[in-house]
PDB file of N, CA and C in Angstrom:
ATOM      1  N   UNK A   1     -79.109 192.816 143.747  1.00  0.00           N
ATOM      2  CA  UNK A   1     -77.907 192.318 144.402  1.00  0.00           C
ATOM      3  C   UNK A   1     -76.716 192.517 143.475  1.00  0.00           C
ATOM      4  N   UNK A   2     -75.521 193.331 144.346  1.00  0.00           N
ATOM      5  CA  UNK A   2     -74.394 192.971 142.945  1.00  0.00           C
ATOM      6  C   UNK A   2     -73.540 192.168 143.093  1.00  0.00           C
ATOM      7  N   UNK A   3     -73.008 191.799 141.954  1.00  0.00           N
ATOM      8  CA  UNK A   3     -72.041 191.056 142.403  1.00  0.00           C
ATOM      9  C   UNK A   3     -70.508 191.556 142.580  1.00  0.00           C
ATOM     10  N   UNK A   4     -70.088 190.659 143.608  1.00  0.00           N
ATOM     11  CA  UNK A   4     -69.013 191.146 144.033  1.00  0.00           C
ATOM     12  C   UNK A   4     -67.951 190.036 143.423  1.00  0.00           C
ATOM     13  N   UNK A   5     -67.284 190.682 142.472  1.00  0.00           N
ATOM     14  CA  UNK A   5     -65.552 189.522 142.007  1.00  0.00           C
ATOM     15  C   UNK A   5     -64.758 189.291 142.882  1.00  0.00           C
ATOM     16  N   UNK A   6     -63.770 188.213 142.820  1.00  0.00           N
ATOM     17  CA  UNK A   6     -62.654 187.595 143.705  1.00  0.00           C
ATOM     18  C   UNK A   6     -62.012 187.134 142.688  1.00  0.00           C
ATOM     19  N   UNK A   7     -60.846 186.847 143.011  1.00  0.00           N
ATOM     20  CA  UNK A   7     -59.798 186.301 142.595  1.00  0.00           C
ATOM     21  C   UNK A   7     -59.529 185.095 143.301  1.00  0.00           C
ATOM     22  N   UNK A   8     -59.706 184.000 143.236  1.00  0.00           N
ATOM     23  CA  UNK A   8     -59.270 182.755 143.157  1.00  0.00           C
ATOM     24  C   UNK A   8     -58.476 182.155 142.766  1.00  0.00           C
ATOM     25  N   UNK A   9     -57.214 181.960 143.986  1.00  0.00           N
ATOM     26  CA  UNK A   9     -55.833 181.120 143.280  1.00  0.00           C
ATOM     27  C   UNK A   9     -55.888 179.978 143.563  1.00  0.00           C
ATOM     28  N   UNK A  10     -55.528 179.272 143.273  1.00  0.00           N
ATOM     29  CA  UNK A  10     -54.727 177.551 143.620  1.00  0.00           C
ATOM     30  C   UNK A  10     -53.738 177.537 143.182  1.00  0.00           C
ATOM     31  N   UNK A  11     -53.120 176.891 144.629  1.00  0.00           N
ATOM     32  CA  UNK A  11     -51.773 176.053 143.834  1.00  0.00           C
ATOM     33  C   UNK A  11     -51.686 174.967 144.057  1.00  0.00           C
ATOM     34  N   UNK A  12     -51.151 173.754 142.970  1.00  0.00           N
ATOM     35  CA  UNK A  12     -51.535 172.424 143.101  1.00  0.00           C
ATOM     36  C   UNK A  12     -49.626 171.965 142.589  1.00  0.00           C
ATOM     37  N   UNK A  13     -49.384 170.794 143.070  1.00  0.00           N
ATOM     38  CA  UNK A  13     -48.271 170.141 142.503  1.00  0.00           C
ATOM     39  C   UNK A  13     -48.637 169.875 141.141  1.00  0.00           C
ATOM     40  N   UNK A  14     -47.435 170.453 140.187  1.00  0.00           N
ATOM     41  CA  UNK A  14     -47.736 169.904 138.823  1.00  0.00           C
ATOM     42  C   UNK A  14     -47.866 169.031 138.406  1.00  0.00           C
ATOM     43  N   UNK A  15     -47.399 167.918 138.745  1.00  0.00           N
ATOM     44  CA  UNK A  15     -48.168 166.640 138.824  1.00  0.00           C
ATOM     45  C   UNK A  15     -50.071 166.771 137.985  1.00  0.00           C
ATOM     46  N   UNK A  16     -50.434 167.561 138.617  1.00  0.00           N
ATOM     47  CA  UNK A  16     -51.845 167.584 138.960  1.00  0.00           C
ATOM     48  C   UNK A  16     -52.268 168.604 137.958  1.00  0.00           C
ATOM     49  N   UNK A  17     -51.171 169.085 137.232  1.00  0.00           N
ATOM     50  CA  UNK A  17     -51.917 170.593 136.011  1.00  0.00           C
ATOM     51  C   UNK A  17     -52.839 169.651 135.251  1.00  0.00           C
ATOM     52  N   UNK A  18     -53.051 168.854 134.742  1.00  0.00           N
ATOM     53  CA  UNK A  18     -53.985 168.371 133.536  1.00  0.00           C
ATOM     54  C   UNK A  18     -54.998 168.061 133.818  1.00  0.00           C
ATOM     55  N   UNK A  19     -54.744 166.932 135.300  1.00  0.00           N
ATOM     56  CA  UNK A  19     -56.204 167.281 136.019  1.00  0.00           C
ATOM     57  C   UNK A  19     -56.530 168.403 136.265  1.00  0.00           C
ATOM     58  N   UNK A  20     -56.309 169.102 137.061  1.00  0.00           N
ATOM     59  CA  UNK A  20     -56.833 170.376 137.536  1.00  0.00           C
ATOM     60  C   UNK A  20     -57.412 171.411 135.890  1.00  0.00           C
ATOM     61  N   UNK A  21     -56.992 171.299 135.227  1.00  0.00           N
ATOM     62  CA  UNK A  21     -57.341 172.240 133.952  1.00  0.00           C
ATOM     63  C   UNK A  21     -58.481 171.248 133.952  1.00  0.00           C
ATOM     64  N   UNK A  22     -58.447 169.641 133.625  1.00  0.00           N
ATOM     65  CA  UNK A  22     -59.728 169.302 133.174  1.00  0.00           C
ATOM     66  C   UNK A  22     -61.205 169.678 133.858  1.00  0.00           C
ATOM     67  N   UNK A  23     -60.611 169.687 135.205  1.00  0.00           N
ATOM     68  CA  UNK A  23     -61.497 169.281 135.997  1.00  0.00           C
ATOM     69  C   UNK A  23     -62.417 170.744 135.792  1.00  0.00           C
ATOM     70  N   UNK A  24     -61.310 171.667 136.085  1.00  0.00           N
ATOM     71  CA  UNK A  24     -61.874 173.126 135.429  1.00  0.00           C
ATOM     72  C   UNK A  24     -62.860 173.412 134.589  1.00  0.00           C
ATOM     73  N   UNK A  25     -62.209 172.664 133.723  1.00  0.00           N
ATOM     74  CA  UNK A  25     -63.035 173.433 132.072  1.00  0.00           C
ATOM     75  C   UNK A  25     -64.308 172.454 132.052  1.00  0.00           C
ATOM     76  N   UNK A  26     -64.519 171.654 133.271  1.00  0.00           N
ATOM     77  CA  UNK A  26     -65.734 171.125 133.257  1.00  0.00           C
ATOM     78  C   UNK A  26     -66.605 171.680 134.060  1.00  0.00           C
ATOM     79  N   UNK A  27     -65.965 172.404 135.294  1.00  0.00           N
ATOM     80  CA  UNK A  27     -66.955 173.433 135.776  1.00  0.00           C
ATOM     81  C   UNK A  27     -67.242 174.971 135.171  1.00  0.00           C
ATOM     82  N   UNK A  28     -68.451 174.344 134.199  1.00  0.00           N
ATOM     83  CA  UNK A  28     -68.905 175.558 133.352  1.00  0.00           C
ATOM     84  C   UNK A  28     -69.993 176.896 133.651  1.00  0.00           C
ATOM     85  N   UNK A  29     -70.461 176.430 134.924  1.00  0.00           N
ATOM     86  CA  UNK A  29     -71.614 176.600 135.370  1.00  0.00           C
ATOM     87  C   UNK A  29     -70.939 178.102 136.063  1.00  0.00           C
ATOM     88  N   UNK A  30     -69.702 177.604 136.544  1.00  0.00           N
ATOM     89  CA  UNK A  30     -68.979 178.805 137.871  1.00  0.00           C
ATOM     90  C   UNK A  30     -67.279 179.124 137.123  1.00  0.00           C
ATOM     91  N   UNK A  31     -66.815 178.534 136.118  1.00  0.00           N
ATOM     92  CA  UNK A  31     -65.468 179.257 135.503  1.00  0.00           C
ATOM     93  C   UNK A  31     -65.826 179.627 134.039  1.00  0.00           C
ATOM     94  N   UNK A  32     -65.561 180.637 133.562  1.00  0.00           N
ATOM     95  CA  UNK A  32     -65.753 180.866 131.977  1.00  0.00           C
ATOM     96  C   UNK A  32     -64.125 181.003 131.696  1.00  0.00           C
ATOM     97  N   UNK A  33     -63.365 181.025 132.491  1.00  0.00           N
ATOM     98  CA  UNK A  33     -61.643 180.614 132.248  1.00  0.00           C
ATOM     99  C   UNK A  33     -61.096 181.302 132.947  1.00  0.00           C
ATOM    100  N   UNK A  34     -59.909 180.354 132.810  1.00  0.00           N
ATOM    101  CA  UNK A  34     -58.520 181.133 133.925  1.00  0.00           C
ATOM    102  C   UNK A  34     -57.167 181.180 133.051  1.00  0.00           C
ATOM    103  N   UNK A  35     -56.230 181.717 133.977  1.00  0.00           N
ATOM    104  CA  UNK A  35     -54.914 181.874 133.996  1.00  0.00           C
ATOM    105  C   UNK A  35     -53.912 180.922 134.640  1.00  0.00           C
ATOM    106  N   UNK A  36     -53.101 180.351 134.495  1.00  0.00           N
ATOM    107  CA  UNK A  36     -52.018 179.354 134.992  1.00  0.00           C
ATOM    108  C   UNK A  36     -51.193 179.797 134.361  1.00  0.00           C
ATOM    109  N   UNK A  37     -49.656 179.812 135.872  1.00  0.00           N
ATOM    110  CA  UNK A  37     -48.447 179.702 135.196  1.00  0.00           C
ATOM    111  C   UNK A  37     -47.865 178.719 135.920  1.00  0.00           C
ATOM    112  N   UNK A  38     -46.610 178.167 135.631  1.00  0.00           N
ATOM    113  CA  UNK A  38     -45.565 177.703 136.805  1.00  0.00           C
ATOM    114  C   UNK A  38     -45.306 178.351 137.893  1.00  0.00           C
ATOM    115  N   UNK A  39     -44.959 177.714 139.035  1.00  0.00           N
ATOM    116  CA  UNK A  39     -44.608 178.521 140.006  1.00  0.00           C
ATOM    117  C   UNK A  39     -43.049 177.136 140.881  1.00  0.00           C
ATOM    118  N   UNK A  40     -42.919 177.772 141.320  1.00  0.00           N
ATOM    119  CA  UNK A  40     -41.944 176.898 142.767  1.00  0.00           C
ATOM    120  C   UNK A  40     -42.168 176.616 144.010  1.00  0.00           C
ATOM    121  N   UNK A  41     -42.568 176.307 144.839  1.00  0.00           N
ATOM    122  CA  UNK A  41     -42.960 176.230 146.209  1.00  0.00           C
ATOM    123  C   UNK A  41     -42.015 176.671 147.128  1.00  0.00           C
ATOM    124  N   UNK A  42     -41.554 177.150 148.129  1.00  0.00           N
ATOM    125  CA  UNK A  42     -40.800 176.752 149.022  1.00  0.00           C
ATOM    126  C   UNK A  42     -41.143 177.344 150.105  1.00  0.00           C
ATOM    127  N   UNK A  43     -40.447 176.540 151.521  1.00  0.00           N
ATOM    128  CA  UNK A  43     -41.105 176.819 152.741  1.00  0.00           C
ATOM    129  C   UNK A  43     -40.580 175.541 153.680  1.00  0.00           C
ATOM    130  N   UNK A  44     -41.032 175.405 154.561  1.00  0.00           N
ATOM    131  CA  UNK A  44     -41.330 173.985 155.707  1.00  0.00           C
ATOM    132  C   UNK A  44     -42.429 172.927 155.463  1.00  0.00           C
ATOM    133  N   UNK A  45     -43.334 173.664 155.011  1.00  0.00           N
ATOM    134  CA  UNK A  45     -44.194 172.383 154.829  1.00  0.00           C
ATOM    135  C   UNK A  45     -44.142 172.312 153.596  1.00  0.00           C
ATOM    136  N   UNK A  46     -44.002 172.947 152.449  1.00  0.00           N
ATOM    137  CA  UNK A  46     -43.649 172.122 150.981  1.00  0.00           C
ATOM    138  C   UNK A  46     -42.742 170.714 150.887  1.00  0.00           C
ATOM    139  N   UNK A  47     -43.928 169.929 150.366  1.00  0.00           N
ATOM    140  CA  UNK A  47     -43.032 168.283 149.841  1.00  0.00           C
ATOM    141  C   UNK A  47     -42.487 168.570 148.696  1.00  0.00           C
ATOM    142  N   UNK A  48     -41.029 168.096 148.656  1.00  0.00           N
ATOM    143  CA  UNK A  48     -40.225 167.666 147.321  1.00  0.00           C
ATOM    144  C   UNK A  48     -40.371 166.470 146.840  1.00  0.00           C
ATOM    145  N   UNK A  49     -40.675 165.861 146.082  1.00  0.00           N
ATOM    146  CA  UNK A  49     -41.456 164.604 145.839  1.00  0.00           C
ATOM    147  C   UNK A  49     -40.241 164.095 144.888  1.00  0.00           C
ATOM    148  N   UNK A  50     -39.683 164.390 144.386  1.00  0.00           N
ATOM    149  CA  UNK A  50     -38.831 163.864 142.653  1.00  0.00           C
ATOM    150  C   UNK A  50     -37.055 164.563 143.488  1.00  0.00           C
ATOM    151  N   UNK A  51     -36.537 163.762 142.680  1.00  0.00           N
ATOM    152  CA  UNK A  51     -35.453 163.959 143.125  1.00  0.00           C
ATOM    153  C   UNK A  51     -34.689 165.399 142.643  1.00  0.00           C
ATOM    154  N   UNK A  52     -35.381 165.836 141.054  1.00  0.00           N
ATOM    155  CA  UNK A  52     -35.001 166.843 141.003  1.00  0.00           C
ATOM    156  C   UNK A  52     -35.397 168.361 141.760  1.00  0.00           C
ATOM    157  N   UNK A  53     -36.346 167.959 141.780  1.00  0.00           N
ATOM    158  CA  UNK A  53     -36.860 168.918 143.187  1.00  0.00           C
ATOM    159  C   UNK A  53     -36.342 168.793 144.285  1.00  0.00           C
ATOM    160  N   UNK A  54     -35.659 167.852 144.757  1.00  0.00           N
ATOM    161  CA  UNK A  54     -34.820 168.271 146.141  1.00  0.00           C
ATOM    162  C   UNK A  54     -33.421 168.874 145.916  1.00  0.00           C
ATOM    163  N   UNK A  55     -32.653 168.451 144.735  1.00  0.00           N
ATOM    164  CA  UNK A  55     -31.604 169.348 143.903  1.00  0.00           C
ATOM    165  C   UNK A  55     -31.805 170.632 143.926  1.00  0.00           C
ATOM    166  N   UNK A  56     -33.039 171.113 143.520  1.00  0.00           N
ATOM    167  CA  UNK A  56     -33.270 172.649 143.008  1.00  0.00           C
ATOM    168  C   UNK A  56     -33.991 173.009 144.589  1.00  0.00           C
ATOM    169  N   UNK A  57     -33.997 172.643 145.044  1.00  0.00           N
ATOM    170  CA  UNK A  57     -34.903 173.087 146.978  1.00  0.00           C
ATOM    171  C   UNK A  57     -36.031 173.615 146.469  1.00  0.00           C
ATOM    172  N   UNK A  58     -36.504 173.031 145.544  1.00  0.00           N
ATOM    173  CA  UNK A  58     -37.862 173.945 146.041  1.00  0.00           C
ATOM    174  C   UNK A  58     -39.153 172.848 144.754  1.00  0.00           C
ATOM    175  N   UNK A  59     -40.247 172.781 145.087  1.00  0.00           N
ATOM    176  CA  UNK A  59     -41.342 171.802 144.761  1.00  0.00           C
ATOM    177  C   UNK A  59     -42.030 172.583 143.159  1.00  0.00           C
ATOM    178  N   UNK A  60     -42.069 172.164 142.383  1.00  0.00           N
ATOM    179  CA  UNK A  60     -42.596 172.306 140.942  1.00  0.00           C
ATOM    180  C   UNK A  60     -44.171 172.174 141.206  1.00  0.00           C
ATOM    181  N   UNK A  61     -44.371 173.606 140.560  1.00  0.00           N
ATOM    182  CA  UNK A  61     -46.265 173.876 141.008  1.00  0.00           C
ATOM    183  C   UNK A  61     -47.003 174.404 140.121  1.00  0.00           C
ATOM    184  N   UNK A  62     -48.161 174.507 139.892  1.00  0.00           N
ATOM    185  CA  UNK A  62     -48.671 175.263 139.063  1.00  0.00           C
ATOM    186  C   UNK A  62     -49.552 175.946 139.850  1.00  0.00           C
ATOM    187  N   UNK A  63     -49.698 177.754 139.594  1.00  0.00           N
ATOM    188  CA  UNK A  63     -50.467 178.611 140.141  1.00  0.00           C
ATOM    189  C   UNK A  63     -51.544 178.959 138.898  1.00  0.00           C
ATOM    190  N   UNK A  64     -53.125 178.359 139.573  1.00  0.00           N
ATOM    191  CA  UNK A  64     -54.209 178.938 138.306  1.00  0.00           C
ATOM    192  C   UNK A  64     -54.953 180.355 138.980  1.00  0.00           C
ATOM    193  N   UNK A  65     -55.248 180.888 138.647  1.00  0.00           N
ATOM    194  CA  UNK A  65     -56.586 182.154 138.711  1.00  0.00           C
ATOM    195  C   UNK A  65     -57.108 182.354 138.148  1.00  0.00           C
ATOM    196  N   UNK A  66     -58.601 182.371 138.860  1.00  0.00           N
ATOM    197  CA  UNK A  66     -59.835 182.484 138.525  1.00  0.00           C
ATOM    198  C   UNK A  66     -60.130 183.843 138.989  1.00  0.00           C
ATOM    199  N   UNK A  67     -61.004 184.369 138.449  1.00  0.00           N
ATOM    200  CA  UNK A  67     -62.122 185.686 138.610  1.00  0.00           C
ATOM    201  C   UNK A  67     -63.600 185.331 138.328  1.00  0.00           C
ATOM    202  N   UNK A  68     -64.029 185.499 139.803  1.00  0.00           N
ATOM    203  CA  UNK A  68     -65.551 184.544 139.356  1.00  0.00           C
ATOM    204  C   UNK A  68     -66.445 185.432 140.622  1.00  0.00           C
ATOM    205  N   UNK A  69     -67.669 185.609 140.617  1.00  0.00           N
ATOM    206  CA  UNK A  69     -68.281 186.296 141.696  1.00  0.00           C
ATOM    207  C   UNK A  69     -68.061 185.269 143.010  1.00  0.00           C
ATOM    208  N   UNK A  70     -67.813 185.904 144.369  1.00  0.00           N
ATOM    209  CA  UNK A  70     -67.300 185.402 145.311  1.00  0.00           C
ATOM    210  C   UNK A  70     -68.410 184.236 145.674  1.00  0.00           C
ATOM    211  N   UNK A  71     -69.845 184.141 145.498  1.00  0.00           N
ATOM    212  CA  UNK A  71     -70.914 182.890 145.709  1.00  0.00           C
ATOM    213  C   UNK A  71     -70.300 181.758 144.909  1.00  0.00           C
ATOM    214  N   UNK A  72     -69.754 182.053 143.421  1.00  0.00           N
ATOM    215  CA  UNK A  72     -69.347 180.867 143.025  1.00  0.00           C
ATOM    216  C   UNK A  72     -67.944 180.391 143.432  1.00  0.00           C
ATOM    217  N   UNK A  73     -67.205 180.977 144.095  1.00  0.00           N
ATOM    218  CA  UNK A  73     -65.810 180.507 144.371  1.00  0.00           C
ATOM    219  C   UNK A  73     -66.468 179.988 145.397  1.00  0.00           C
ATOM    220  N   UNK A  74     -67.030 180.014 146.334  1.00  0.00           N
ATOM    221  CA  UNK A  74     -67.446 179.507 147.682  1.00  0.00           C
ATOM    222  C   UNK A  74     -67.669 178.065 147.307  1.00  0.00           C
ATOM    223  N   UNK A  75     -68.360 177.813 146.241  1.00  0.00           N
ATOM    224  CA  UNK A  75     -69.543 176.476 145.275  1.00  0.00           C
ATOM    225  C   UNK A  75     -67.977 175.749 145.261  1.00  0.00           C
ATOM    226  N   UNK A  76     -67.468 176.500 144.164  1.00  0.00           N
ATOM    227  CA  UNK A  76     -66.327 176.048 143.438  1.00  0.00           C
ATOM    228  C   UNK A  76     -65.444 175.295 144.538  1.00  0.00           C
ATOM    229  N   UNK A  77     -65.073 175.988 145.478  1.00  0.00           N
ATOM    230  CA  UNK A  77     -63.942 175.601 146.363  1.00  0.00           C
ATOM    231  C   UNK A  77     -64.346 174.140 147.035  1.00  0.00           C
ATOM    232  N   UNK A  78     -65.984 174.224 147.438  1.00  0.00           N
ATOM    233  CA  UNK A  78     -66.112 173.175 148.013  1.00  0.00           C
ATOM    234  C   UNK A  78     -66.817 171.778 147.039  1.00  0.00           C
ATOM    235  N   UNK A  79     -66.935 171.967 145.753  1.00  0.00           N
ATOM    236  CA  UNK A  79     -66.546 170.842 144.740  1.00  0.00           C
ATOM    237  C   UNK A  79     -65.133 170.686 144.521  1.00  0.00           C
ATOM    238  N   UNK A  80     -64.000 171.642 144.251  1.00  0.00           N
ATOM    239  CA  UNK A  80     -62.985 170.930 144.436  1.00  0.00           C
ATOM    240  C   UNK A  80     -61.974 170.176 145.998  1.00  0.00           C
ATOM    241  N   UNK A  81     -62.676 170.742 147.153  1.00  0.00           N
ATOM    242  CA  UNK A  81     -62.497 169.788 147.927  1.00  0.00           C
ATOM    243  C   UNK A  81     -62.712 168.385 148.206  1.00  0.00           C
ATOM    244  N   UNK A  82     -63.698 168.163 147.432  1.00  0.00           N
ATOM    245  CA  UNK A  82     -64.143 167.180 146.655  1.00  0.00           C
ATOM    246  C   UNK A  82     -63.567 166.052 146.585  1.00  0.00           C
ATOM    247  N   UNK A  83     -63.259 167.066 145.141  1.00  0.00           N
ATOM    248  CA  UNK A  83     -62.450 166.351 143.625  1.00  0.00           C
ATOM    249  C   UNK A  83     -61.013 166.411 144.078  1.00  0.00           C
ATOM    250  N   UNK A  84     -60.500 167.219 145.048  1.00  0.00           N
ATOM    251  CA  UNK A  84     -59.056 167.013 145.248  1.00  0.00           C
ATOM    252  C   UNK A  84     -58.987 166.523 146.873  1.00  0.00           C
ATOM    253  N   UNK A  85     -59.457 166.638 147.525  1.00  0.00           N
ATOM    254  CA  UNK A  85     -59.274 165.749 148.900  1.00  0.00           C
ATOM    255  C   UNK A  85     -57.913 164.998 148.898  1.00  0.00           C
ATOM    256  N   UNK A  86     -57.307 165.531 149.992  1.00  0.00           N
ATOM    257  CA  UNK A  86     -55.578 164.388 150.038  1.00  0.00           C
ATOM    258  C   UNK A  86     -54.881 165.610 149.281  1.00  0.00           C
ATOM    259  N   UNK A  87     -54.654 166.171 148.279  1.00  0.00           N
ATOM    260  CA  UNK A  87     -53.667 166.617 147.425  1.00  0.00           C
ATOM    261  C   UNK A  87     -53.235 167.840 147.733  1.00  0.00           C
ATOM    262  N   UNK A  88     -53.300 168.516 148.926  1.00  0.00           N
ATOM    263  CA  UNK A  88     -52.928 169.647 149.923  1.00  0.00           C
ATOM    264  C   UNK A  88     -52.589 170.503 148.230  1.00  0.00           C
ATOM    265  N   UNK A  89     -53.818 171.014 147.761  1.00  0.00           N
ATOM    266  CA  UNK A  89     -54.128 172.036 146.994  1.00  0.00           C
ATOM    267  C   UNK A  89     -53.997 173.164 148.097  1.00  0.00           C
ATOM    268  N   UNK A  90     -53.491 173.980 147.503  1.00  0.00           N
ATOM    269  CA  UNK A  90     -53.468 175.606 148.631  1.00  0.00           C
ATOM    270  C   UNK A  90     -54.753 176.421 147.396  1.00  0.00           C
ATOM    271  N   UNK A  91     -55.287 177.210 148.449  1.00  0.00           N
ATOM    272  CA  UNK A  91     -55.836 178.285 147.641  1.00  0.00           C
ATOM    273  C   UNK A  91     -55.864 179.533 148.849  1.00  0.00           C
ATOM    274  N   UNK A  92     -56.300 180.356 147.708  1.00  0.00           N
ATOM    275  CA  UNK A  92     -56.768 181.690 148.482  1.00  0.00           C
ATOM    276  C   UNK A  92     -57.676 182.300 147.501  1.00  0.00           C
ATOM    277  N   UNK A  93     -58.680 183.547 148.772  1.00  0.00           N
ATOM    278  CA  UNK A  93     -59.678 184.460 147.669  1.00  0.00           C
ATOM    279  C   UNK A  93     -59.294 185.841 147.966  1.00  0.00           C
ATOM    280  N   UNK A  94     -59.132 186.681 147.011  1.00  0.00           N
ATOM    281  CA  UNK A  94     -58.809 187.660 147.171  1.00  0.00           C
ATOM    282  C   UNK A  94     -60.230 188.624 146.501  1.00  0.00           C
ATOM    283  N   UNK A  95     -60.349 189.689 147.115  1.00  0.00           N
ATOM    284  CA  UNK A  95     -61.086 190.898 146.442  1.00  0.00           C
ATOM    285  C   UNK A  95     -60.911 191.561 144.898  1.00  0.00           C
ATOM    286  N   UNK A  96     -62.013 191.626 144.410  1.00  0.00           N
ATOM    287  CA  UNK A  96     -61.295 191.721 143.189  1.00  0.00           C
ATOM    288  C   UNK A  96     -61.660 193.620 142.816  1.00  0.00           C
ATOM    289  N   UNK A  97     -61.442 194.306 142.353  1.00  0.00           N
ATOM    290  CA  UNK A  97     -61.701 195.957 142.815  1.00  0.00           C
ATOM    291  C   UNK A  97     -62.367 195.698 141.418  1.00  0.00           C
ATOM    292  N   UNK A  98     -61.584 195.849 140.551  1.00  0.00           N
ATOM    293  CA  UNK A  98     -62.383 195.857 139.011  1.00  0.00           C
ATOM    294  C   UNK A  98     -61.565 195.150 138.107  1.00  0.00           C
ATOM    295  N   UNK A  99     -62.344 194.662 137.162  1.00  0.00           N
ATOM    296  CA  UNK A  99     -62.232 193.844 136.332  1.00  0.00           C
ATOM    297  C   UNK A  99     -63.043 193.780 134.980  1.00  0.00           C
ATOM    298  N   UNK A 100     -62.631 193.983 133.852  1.00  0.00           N
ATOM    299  CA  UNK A 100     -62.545 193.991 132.461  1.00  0.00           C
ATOM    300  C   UNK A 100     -61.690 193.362 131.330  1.00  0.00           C
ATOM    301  N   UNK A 101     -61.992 193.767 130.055  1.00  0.00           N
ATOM    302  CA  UNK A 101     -61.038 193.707 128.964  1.00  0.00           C
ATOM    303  C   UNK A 101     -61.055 194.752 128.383  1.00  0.00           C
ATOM    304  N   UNK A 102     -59.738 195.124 127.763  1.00  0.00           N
ATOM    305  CA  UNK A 102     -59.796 196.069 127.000  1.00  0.00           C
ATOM    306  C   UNK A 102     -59.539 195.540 126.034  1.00  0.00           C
ATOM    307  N   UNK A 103     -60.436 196.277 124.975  1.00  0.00           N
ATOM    308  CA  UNK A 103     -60.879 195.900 123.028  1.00  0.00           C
ATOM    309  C   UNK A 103     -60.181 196.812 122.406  1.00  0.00           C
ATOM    310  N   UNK A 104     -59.408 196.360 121.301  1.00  0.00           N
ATOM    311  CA  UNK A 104     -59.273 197.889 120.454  1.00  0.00           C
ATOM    312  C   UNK A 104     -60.464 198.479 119.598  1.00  0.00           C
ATOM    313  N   UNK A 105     -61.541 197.720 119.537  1.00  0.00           N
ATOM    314  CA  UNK A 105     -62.725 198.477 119.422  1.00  0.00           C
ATOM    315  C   UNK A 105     -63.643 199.149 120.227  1.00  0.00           C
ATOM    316  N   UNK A 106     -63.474 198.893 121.468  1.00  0.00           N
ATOM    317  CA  UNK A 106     -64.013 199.857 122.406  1.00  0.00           C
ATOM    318  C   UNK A 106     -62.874 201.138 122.714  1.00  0.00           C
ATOM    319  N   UNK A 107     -61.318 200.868 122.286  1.00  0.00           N
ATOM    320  CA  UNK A 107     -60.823 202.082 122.318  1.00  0.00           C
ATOM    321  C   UNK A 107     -60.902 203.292 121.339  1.00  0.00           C
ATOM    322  N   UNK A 108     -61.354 202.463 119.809  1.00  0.00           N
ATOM    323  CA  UNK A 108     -61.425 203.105 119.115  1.00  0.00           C
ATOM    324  C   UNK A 108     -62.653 204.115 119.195  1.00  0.00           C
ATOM    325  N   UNK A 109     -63.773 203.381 119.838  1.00  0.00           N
ATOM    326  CA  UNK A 109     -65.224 203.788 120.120  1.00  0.00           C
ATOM    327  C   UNK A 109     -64.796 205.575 120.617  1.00  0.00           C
ATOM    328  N   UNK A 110     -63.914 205.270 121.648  1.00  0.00           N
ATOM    329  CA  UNK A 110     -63.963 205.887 122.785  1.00  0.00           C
ATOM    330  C   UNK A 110     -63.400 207.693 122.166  1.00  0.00           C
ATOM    331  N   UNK A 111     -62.097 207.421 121.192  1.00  0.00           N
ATOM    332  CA  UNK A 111     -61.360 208.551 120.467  1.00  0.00           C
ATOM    333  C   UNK A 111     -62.297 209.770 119.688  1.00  0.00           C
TER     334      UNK A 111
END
């Protein structure tokens, strides 16, 4: 069987980055790590919660991604429905084509 990668985003109100990282780095079984940056929300159904967020129009977020074989995002998604229930977390899975690192010792290998 092979496995097939995805890309796994969430976006959560920042509020929620420290949980969400913890909660992460405790699912060891299905993340070996991700990526997070800031992001902004905006739209109709985005809540502005803080007053400075209704100043600036748009909701303070954090976007994480994961790359994990698509069986464990499936696992994953529905433990953090879970663990986040109520907190209108957005996600999506995307296809992942290929995925690596590049080493400067495997480039050097390569010369």
């Amino acid at each position: 069987m092979t496995v097939e990668p995805v890309c796994l985003t969430l976006i959560a109100a920042r509020k929620l980055r420290e949980e969400l990282f913890d909660y992460l780095g405790e699912q060891r079984d299905l993340v070996s790590g991700f990526t997070a940056t800031d992001g902004a929300g905006h739209g109709p159904t985005v809540q502005l919660h803080t007053t400075s967020e209704r100043v600036k129009g748009h909701a303070d977020e954090v976007l994480v991604r994961i790359i994990l074989a698509k069986q464990d995002a499936a696992r994953l998604l529905a433990r953090l429905k879970t663990a986040f229930g109520g907190t209108r977390l957005v996600y999506w899975v995307m296809p992942v084509a290929d995925f690596g690192v590049i080493d400067d010792h495997e480039d050097k290998a390569e010369n």
